[in-house]
N, C-alpha and C. Protein backbone atom coordinates (compact mmCIF):
# COMPACT_ATOMS: atom_id res chain seq x y z
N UNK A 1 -75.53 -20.60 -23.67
CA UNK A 1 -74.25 -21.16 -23.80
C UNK A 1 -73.25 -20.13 -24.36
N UNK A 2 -73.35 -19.36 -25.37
CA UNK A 2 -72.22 -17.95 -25.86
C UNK A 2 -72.72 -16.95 -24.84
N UNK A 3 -73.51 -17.01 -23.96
CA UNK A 3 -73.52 -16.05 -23.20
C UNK A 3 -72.59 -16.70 -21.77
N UNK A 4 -72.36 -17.88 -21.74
CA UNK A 4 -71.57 -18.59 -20.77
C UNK A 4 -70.24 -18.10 -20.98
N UNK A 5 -70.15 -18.53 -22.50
CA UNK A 5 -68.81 -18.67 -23.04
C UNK A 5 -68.19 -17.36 -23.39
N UNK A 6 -68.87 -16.30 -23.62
CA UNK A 6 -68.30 -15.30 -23.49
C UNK A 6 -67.99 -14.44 -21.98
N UNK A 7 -68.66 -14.86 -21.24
CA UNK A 7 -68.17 -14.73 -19.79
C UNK A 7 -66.98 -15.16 -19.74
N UNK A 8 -66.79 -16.41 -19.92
CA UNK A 8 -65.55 -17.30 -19.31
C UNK A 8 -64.35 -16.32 -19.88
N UNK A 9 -64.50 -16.09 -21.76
CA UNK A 9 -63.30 -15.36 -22.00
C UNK A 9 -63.16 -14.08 -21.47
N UNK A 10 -64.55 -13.37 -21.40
CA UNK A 10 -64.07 -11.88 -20.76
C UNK A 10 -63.49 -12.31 -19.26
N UNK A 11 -63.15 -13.37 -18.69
CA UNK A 11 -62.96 -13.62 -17.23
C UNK A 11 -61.44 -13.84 -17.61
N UNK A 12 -60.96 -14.27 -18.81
CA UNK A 12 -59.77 -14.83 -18.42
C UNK A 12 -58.23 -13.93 -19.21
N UNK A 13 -58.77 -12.54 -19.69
CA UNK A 13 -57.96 -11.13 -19.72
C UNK A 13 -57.74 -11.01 -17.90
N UNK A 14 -58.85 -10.89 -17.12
CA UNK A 14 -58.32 -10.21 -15.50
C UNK A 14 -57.15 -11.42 -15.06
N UNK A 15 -57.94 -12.29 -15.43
CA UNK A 15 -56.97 -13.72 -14.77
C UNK A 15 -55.99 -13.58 -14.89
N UNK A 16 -55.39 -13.91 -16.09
CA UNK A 16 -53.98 -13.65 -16.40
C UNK A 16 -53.28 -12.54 -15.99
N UNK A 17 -54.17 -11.44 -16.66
CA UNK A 17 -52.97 -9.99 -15.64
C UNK A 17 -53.00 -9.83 -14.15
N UNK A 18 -53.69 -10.69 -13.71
CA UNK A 18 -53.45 -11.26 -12.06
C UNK A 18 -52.72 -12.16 -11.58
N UNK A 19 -52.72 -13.30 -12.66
CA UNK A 19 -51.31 -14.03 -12.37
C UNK A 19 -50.19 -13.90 -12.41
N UNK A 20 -49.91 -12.76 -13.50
CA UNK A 20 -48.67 -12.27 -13.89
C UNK A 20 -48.28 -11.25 -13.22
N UNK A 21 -49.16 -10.15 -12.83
CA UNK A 21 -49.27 -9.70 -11.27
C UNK A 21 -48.40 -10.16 -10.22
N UNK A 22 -49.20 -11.31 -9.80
CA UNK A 22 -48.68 -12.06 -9.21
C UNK A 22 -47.57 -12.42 -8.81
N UNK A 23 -46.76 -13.57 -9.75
CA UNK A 23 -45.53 -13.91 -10.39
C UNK A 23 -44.51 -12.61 -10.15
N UNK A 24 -44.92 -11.73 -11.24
CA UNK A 24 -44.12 -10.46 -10.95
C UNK A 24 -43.92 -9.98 -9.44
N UNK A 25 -44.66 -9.59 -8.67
CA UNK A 25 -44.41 -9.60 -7.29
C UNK A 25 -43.79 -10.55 -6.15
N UNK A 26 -44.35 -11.69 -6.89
CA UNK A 26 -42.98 -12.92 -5.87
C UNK A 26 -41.36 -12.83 -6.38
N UNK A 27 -41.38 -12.61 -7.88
CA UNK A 27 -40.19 -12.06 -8.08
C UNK A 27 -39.28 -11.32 -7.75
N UNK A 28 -39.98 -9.82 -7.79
CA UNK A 28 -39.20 -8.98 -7.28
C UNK A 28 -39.45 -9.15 -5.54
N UNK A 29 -40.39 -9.47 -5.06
CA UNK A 29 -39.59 -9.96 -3.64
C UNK A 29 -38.74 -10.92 -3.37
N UNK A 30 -38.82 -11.94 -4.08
CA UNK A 30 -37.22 -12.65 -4.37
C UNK A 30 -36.04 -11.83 -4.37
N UNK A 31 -36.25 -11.68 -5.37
CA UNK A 31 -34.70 -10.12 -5.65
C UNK A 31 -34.60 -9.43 -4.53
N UNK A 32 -35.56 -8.71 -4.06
CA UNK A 32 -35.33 -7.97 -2.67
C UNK A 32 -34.55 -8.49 -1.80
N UNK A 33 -35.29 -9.49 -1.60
CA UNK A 33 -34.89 -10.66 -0.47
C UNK A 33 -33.28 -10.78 -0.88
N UNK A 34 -32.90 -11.53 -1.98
CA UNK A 34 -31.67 -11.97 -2.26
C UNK A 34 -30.37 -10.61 -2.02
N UNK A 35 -31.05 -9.32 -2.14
CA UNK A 35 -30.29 -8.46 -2.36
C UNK A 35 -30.26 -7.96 -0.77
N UNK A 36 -31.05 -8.06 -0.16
CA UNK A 36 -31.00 -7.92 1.39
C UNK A 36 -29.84 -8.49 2.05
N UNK A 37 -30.19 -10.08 1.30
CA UNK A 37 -29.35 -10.75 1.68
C UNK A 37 -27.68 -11.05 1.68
N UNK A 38 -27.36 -10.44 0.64
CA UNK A 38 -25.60 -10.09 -0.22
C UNK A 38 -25.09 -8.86 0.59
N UNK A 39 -26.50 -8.21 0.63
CA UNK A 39 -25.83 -6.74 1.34
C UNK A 39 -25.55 -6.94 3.00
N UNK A 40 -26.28 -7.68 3.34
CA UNK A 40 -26.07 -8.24 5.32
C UNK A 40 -24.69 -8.93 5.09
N UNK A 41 -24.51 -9.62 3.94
CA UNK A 41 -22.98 -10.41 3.94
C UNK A 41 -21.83 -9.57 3.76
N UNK A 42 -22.08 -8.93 2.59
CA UNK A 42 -20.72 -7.85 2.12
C UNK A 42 -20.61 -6.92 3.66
N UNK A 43 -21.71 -6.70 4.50
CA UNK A 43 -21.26 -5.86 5.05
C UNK A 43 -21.02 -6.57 6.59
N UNK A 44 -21.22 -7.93 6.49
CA UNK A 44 -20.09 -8.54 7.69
C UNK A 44 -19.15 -8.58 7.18
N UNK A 45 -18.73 -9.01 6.24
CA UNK A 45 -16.85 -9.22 5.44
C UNK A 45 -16.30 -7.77 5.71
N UNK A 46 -17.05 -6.94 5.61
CA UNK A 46 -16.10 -5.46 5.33
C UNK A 46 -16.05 -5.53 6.81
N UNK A 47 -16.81 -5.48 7.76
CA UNK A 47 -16.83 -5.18 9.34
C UNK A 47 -15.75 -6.76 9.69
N UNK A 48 -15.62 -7.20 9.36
CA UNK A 48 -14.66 -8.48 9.82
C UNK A 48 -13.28 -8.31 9.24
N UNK A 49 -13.52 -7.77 7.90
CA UNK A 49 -11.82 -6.89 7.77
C UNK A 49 -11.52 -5.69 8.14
N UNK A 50 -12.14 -4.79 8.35
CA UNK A 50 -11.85 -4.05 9.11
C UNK A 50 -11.56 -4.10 10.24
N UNK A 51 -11.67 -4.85 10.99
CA UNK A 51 -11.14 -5.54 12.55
C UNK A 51 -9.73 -5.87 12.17
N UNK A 52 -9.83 -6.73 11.26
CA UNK A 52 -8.68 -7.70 10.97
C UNK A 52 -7.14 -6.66 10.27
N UNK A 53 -7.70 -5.63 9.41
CA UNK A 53 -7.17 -4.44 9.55
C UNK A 53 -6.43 -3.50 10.40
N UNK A 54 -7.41 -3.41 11.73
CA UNK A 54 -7.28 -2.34 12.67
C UNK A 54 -6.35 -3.16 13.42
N UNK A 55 -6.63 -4.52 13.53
CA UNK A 55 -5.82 -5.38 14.57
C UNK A 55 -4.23 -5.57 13.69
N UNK A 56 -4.18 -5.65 12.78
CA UNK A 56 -2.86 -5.88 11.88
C UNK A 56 -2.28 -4.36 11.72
N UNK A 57 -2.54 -3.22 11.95
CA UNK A 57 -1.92 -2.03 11.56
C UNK A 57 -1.76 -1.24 12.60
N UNK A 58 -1.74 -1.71 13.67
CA UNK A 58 -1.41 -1.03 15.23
C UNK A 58 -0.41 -1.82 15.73
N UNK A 59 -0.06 -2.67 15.80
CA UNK A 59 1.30 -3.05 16.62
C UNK A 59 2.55 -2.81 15.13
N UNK A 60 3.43 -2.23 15.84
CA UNK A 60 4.84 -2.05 15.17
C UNK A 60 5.89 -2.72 16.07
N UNK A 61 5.44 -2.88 17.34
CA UNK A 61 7.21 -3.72 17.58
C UNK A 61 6.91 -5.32 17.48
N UNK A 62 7.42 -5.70 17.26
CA UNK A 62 7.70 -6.76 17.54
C UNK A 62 6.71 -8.02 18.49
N UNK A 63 6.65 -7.29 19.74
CA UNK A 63 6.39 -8.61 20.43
C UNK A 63 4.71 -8.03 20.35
N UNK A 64 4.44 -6.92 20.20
CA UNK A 64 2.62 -6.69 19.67
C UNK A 64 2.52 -7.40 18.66
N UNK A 65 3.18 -7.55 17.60
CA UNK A 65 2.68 -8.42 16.54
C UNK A 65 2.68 -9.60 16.87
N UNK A 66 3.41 -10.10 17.32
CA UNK A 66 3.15 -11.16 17.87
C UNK A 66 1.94 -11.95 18.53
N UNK A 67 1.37 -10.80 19.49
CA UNK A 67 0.73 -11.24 19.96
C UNK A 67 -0.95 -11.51 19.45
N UNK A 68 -0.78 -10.44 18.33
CA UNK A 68 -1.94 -10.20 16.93
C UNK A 68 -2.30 -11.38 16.18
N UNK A 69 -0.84 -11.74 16.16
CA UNK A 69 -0.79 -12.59 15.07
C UNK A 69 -1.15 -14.03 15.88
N UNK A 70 -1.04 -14.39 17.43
CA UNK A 70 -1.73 -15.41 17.77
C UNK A 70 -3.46 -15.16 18.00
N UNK A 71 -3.41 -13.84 17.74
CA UNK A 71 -5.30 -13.79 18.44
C UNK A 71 -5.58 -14.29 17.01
N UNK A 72 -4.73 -13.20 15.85
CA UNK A 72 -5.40 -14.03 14.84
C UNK A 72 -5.82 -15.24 14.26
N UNK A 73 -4.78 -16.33 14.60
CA UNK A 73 -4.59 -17.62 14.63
C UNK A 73 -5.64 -18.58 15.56
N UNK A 74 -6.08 -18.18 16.52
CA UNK A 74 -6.76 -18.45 17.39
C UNK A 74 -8.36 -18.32 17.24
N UNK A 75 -8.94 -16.92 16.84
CA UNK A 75 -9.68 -16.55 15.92
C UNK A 75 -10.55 -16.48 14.62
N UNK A 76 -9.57 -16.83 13.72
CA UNK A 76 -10.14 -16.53 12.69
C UNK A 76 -10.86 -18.14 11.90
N UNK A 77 -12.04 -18.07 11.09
CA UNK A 77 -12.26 -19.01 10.38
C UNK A 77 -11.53 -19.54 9.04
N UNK A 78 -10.60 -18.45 8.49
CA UNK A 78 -10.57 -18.46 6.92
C UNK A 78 -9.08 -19.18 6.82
N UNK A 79 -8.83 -20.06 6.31
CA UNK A 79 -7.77 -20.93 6.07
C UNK A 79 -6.38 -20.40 5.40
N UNK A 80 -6.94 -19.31 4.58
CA UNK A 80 -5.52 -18.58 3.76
C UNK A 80 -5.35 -17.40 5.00
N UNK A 81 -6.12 -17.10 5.90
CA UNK A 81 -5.34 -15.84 6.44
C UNK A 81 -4.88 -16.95 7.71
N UNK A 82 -5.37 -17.73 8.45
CA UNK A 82 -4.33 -18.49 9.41
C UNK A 82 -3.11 -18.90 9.04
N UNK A 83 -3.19 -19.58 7.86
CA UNK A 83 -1.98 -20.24 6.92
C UNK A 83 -0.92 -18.89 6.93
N UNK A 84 -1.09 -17.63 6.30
CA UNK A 84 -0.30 -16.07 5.99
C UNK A 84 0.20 -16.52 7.69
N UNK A 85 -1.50 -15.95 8.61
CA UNK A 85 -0.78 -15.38 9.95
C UNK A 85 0.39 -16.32 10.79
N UNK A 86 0.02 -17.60 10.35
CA UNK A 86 1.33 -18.65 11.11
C UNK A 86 2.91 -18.25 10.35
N UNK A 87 2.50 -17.92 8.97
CA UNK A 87 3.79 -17.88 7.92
C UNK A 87 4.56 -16.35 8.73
N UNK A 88 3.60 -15.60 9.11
CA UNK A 88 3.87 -14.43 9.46
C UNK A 88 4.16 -14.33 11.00
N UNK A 89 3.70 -15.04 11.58
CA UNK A 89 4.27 -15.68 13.55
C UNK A 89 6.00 -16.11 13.48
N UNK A 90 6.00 -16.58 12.56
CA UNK A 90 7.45 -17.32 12.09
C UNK A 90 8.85 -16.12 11.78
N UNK A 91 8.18 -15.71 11.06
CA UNK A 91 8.92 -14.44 10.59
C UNK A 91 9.14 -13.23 11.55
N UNK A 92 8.11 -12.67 12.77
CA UNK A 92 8.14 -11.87 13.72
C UNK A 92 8.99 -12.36 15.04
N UNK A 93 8.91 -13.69 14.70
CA UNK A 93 9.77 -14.92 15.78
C UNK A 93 11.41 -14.77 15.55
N UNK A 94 11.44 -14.39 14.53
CA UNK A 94 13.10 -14.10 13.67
C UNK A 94 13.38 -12.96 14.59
N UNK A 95 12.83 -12.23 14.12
CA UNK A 95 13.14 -10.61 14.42
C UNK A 95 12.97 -10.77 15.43
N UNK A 96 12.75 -11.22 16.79
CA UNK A 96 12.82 -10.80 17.70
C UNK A 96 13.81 -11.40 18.30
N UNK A 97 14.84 -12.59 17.62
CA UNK A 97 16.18 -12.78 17.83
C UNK A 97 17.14 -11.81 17.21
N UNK A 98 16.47 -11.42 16.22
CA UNK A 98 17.58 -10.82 15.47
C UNK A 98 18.27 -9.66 16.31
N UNK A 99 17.16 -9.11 17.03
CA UNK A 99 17.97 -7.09 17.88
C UNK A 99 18.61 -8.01 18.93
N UNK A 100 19.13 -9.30 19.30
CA UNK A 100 19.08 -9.63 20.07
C UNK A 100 20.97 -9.60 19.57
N UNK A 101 21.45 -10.45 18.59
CA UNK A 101 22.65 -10.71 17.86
C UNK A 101 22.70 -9.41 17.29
N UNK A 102 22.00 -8.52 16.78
CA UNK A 102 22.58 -7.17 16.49
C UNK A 102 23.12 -6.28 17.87
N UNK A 103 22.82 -6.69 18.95
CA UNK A 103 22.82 -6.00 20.00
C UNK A 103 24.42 -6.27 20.26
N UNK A 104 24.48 -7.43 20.81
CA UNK A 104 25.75 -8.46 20.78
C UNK A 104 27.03 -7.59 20.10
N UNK A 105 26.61 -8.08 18.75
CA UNK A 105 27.47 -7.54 17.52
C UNK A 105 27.94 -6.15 17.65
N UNK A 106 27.00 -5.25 17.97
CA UNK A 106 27.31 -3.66 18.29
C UNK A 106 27.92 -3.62 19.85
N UNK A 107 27.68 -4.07 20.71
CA UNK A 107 28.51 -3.93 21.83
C UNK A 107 30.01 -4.14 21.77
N UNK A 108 30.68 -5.42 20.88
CA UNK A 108 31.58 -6.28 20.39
C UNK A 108 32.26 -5.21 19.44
N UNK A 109 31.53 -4.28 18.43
CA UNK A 109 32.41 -3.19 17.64
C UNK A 109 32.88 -2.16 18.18
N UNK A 110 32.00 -1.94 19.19
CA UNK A 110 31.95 -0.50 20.12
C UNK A 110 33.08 -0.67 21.16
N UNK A 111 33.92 -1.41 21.68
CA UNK A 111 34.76 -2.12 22.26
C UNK A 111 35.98 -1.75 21.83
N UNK A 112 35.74 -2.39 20.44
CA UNK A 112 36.89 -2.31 19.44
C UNK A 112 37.28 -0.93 19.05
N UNK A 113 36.10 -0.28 18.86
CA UNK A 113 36.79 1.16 18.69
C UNK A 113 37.07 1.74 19.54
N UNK A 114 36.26 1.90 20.61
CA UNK A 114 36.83 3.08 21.85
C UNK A 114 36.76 4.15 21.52
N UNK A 115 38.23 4.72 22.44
CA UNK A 115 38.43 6.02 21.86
C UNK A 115 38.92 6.83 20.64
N UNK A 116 39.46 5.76 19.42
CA UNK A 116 39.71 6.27 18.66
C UNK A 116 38.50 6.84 17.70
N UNK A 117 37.52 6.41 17.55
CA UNK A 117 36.17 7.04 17.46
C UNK A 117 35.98 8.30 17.38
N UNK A 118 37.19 9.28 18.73
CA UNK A 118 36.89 10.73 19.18
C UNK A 118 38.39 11.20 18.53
N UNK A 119 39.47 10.57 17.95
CA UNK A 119 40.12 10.91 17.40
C UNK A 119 39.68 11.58 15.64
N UNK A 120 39.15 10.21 15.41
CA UNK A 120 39.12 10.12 13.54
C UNK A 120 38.10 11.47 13.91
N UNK A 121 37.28 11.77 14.39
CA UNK A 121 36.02 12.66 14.93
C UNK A 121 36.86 14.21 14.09
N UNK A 122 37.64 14.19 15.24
CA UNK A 122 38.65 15.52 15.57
C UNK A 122 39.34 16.07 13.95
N UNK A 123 39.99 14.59 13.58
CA UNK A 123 40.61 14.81 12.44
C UNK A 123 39.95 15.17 10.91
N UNK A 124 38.24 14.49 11.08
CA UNK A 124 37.82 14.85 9.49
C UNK A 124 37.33 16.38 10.44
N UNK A 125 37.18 16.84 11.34
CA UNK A 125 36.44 18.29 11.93
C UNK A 125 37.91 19.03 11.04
N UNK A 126 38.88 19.03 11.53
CA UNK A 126 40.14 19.94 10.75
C UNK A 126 40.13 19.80 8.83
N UNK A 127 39.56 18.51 8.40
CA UNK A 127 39.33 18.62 6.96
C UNK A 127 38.50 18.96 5.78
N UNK A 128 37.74 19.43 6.85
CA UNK A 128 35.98 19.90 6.66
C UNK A 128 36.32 21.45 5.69
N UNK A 129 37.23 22.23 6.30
CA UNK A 129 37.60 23.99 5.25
C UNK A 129 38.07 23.35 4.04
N UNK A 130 38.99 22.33 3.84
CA UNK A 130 39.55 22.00 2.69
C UNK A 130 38.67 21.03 1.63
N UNK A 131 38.35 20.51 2.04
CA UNK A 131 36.91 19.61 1.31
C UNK A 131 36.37 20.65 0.65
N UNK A 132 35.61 21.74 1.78
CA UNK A 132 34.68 22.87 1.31
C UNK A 132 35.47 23.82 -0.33
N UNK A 133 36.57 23.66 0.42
CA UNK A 133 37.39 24.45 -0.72
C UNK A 133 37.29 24.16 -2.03
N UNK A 134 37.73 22.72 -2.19
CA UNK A 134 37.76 21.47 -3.18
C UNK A 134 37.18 21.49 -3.74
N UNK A 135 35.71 21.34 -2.96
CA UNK A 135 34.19 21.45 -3.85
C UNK A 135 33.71 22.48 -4.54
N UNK A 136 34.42 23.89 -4.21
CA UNK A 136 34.13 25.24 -4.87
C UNK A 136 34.80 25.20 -5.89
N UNK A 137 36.13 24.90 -5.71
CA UNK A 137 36.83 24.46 -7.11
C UNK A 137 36.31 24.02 -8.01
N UNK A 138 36.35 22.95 -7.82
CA UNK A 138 35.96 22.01 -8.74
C UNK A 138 34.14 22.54 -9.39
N UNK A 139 33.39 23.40 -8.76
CA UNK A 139 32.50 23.56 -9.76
C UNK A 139 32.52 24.70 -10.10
N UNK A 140 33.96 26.10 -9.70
CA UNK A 140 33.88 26.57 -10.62
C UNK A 140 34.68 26.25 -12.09
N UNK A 141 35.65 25.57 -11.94
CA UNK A 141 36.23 24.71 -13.12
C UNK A 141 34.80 24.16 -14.21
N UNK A 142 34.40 23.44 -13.57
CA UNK A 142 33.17 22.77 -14.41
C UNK A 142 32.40 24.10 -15.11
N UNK A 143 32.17 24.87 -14.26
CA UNK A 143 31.33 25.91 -15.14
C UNK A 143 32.24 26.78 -16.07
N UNK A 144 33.48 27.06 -16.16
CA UNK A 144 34.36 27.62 -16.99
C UNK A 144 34.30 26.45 -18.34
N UNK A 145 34.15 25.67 -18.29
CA UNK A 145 34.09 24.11 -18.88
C UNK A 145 33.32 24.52 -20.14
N UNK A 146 31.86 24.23 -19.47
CA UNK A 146 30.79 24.47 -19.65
C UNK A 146 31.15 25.60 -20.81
N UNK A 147 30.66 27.12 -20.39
CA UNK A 147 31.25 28.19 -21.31
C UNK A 147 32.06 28.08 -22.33
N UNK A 148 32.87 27.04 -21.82
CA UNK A 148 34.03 27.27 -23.38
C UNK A 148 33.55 26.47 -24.17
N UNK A 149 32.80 25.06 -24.10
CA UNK A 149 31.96 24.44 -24.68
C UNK A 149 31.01 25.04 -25.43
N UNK A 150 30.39 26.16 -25.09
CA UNK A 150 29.31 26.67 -25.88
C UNK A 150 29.62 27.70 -26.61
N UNK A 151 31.27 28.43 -26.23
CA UNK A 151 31.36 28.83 -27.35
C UNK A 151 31.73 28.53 -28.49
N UNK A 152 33.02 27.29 -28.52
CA UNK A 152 33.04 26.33 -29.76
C UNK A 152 32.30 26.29 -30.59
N UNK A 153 30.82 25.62 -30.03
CA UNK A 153 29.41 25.72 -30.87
C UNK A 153 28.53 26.85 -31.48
N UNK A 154 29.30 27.90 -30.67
CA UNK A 154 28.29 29.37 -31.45
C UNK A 154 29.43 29.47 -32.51
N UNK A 155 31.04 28.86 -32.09
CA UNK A 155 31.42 29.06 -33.60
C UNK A 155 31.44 28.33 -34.36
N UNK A 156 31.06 26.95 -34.67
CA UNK A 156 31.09 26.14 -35.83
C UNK A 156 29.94 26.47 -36.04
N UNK A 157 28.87 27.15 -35.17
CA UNK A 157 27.50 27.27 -36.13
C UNK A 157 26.63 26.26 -35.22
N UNK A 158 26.75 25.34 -34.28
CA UNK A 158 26.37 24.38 -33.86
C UNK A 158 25.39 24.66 -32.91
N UNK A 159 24.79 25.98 -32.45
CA UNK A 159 24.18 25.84 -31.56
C UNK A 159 23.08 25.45 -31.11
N UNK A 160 22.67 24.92 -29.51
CA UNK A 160 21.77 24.69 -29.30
C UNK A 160 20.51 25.18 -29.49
N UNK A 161 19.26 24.57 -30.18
CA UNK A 161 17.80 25.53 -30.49
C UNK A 161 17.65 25.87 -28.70
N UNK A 162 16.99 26.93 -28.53
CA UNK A 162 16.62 27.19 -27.67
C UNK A 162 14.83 26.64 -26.92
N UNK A 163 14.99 26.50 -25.93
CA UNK A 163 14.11 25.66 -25.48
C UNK A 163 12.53 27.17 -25.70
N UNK A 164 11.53 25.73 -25.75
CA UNK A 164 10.31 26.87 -26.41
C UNK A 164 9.81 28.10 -24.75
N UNK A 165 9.80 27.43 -23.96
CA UNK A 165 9.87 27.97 -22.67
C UNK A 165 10.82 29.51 -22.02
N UNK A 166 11.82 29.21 -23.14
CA UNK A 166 13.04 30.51 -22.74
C UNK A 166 11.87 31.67 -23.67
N UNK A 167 12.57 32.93 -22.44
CA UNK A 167 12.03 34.68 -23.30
C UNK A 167 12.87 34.72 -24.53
N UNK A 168 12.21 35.59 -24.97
CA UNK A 168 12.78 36.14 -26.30
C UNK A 168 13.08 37.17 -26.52
């Protein structure tokens, strides 16, 4: 009978570090598994925005977006980007009246001016030396300015420290 019974306990050290063995190995194939599994997902979301990306950042006029913006609508499962892309169908729907009344509007000014257009043209071309002139003036004035300003200050004593950057 202690020769039974000491069997049984020397039997039940393997047992246990076999169950726990065990256990431990369904575990971490759990984890495996689960992490297999996050990573097959994250990397449809990234491959499904990246579509959704490539398809949103290639049309610039107008009636391409448009037409993006119905595949998207048509397409997609996710409720906040249909909801955006309709908000955003609406808005591309504007603009493509809008060059329409800007067009209008600019034909209607262009009318109005004519030829005086090639007059005013002519007249700032003849005021262009005197402007130029003006502007030389006026900054060499400012820099005479300037100078007499700083000498004031070398004579009350006032002068500026010199910046740590200037030679010496």
């Amino acid at each position: 009978m202690i020769i039974a019974l000491a069997a049984i306990v020397a039997a039940v050290v393997p047992l246990t570090t076999a169950v726990q063995g065990w256990m431990r190995k369904n575990r971490e194939l759990a984890l495996g598994w689960q992490k297999q599994t996050n990573a097959i997902a994250m990397q449809r979301e990234r491959q499904a925005e990246n579509i959704r990306t490539s398809y949103l950042e290639r049309p610039r006029v107008p009636g391409e977006r448009l037409r993006t913006l119905r595949f998207v609508i048509a397409t997609t499962n996710d409720s906040k980007l249909r909801a955006w892309a309709i908000e955003e169908k609406r808005v591309v729907e504007d603009e493509l009246r809008k060059p329409d009344d800007e067009t209008k509007q600019a034909e209607r000014t262009t009318e109005k001016v004519g030829t005086t257009s090639g007059a005013t043209v002519a007249r700032l071309k003849g005021k262009a030396p005197r402007i130029k002139a003006a502007t030389a003036q006026i900054r060499a004035l400012q820099g005479k300015k300037e100078e007499k300003e700083g000498k004031k200050e070398e004579e009350k004593g006032e002068r500026k420290p010199e910046p740590e950057w200037a030679p010496k």
